[in-house]
C-alpha atoms as a PDB file:
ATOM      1  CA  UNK A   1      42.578 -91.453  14.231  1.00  0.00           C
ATOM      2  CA  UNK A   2      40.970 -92.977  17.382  1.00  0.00           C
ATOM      3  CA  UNK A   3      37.015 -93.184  17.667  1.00  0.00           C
ATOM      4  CA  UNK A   4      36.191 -90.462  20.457  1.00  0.00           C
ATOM      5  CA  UNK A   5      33.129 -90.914  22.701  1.00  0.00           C
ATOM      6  CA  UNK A   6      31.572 -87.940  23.395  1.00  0.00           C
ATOM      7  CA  UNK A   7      28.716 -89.295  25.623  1.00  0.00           C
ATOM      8  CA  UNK A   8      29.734 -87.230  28.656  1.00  0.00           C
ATOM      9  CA  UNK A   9      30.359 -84.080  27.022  1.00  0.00           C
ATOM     10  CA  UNK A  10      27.361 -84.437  25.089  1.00  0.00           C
ATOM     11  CA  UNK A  11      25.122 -84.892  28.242  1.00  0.00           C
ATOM     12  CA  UNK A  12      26.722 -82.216  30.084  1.00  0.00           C
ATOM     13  CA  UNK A  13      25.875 -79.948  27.523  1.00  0.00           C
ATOM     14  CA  UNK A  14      22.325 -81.314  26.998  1.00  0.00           C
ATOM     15  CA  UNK A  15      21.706 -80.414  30.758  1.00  0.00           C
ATOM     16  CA  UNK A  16      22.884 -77.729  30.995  1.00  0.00           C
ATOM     17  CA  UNK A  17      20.670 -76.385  27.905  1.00  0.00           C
ATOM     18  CA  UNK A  18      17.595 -78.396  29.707  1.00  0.00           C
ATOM     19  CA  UNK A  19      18.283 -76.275  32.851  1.00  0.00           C
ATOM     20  CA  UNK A  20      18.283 -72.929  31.227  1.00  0.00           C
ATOM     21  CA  UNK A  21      14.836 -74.182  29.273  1.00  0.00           C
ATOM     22  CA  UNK A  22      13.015 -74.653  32.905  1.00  0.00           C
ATOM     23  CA  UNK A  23      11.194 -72.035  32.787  1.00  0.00           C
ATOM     24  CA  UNK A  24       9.609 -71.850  28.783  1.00  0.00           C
ATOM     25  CA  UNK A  25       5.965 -73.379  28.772  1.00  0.00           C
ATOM     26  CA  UNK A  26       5.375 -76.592  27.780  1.00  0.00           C
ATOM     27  CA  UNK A  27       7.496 -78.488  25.001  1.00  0.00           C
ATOM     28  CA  UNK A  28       9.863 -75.734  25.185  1.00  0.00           C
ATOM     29  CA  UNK A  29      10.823 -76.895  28.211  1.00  0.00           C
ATOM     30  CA  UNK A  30      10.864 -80.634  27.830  1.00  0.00           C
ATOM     31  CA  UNK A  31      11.214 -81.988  24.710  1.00  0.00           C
ATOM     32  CA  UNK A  32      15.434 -81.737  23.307  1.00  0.00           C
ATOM     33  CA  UNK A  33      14.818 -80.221  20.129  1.00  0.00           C
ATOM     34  CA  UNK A  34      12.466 -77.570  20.976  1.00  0.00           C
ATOM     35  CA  UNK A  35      14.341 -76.397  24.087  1.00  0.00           C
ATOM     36  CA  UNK A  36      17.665 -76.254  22.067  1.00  0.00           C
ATOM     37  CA  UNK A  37      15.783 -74.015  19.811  1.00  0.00           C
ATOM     38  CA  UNK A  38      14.300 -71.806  22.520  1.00  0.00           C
ATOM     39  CA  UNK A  39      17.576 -71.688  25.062  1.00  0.00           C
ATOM     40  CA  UNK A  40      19.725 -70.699  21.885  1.00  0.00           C
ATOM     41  CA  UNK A  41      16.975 -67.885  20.813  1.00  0.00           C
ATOM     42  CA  UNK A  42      17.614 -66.296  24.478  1.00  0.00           C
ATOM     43  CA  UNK A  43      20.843 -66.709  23.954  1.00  0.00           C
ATOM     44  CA  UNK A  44      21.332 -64.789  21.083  1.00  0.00           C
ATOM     45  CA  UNK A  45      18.392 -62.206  22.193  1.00  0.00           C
ATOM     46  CA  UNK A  46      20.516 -61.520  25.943  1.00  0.00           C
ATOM     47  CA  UNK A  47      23.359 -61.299  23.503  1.00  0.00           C
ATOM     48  CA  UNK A  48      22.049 -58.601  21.650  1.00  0.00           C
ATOM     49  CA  UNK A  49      20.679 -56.697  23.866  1.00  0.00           C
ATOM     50  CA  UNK A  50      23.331 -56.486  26.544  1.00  0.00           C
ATOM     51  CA  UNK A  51      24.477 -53.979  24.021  1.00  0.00           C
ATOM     52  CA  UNK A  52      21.463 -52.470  23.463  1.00  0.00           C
ATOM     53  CA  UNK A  53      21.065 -51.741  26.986  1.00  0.00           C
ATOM     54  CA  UNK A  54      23.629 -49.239  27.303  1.00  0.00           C
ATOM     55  CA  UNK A  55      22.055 -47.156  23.851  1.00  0.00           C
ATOM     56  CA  UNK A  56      19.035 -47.128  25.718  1.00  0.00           C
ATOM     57  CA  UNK A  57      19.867 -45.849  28.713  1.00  0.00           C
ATOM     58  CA  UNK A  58      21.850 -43.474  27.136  1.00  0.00           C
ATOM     59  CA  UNK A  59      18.858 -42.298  25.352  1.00  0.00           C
ATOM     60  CA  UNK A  60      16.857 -42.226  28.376  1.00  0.00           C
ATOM     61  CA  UNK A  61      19.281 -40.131  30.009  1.00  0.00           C
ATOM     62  CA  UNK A  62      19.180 -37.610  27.134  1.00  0.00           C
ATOM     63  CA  UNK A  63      15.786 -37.252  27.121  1.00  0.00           C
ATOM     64  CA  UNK A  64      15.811 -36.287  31.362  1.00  0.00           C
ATOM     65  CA  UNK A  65      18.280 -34.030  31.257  1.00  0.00           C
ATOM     66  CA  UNK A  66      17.004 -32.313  28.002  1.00  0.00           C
ATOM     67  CA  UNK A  67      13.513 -31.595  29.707  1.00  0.00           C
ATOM     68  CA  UNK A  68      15.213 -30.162  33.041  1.00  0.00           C
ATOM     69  CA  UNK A  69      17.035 -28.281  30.126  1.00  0.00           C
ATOM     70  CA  UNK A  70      13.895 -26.709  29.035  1.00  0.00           C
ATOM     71  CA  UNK A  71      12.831 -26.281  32.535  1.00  0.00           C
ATOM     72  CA  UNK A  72      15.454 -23.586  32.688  1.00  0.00           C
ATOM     73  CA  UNK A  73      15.070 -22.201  29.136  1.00  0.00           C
ATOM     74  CA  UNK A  74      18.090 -24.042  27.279  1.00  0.00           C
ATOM     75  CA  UNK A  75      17.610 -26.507  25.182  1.00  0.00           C
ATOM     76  CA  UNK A  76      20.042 -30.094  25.778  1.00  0.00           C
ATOM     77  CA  UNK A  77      23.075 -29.381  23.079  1.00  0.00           C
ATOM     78  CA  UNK A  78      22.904 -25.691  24.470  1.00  0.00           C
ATOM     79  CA  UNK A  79      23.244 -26.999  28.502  1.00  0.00           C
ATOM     80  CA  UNK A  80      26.015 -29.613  27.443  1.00  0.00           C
ATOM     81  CA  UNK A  81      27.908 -26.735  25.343  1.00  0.00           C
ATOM     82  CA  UNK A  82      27.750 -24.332  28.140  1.00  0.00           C
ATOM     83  CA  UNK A  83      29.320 -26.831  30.831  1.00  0.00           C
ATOM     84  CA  UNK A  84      31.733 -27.814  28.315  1.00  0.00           C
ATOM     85  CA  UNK A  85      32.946 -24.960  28.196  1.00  0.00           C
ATOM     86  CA  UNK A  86      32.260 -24.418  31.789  1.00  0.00           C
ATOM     87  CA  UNK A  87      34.615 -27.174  32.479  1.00  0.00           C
ATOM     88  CA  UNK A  88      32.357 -29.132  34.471  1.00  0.00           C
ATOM     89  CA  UNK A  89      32.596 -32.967  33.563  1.00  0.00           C
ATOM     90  CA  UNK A  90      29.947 -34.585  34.661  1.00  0.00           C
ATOM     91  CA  UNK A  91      28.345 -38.093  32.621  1.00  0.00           C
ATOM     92  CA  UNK A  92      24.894 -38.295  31.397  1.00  0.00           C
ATOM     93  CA  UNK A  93      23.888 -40.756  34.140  1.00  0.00           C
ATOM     94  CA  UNK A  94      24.502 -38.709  37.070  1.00  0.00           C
ATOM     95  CA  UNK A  95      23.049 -35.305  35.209  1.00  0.00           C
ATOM     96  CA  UNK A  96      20.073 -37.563  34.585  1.00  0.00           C
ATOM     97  CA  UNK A  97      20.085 -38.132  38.164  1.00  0.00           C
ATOM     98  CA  UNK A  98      20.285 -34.516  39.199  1.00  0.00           C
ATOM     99  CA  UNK A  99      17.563 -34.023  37.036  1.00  0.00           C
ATOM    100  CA  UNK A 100      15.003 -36.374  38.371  1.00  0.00           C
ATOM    101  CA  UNK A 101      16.000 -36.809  41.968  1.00  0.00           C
ATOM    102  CA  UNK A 102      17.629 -32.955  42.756  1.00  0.00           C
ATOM    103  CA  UNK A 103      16.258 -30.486  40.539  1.00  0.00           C
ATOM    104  CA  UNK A 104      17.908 -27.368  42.734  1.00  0.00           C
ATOM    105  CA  UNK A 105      21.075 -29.202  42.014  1.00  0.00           C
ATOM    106  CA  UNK A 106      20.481 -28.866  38.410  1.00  0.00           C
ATOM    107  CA  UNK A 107      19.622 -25.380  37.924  1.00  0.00           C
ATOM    108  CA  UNK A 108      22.804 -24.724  39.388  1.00  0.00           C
ATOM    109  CA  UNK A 109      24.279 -26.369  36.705  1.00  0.00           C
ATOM    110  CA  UNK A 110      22.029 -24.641  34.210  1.00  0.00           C
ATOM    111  CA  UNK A 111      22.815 -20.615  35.769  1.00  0.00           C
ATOM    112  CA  UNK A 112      26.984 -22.079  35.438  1.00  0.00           C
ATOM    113  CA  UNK A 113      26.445 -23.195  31.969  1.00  0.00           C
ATOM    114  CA  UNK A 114      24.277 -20.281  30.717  1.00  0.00           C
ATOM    115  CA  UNK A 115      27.487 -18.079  32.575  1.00  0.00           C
ATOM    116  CA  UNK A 116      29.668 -20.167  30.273  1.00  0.00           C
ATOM    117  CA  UNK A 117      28.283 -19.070  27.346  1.00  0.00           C
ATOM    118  CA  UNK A 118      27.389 -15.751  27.393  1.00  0.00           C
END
């Protein structure tokens, strides 16, 4: 097989690892080796946790709409039973919402759930 070159792939990829380690404090930023190092650490940190992103909100959503729950006596699996069965299908996200930004909004929800149930 032919010898293959690979000075300007090589360098192309070099810079554009040396342009994502601008910002990292001193060697990190300068020196090959330890920017590699620190570029391919983000890397595989943004990686990660562009998946952990969505359990979090998800949590964080949970944990808003369970306390405007308990604002109107029902606990969260007892709210999200009742408009289940409601038939109201609304996400987490914009219940969260309701929650934080319109709370009248939400006891509506509540007094349609609680009518769902009982």
């Amino acid at each position: 097989m032919p010898r293959v070159k690979s000075n300007v792939t090589r360098l192309k990829r070099k810079k554009q690892v040396m342009e994502h380690a601008r910002g990292a404090f001193g060697a990190r930023s300068k020196l090959w080796k330890a920017a590699k190092e620190n570029v391919e650490r983000g890397w595989k940190y943004a990686y990660r946790d562009r998946r952990n992103k969505k359990r979090e909100f998800r949590k964080l959503w949970i944990v808003r709409i369970n306390a405007a729950a308990h604002q109107n006596d029902m606990t969260y699996s007892v709210f999200m039973d009742g408009l289940k069965k409601a038939g109201i299908e609304v996400d987490r996200k914009i219940l969260a919402d309701l929650a934080v930004h319109e709370p009248a909004a939400f006891t509506v929800l509540a007094e349609k759930a609680r009518a769902a149930l009982s």
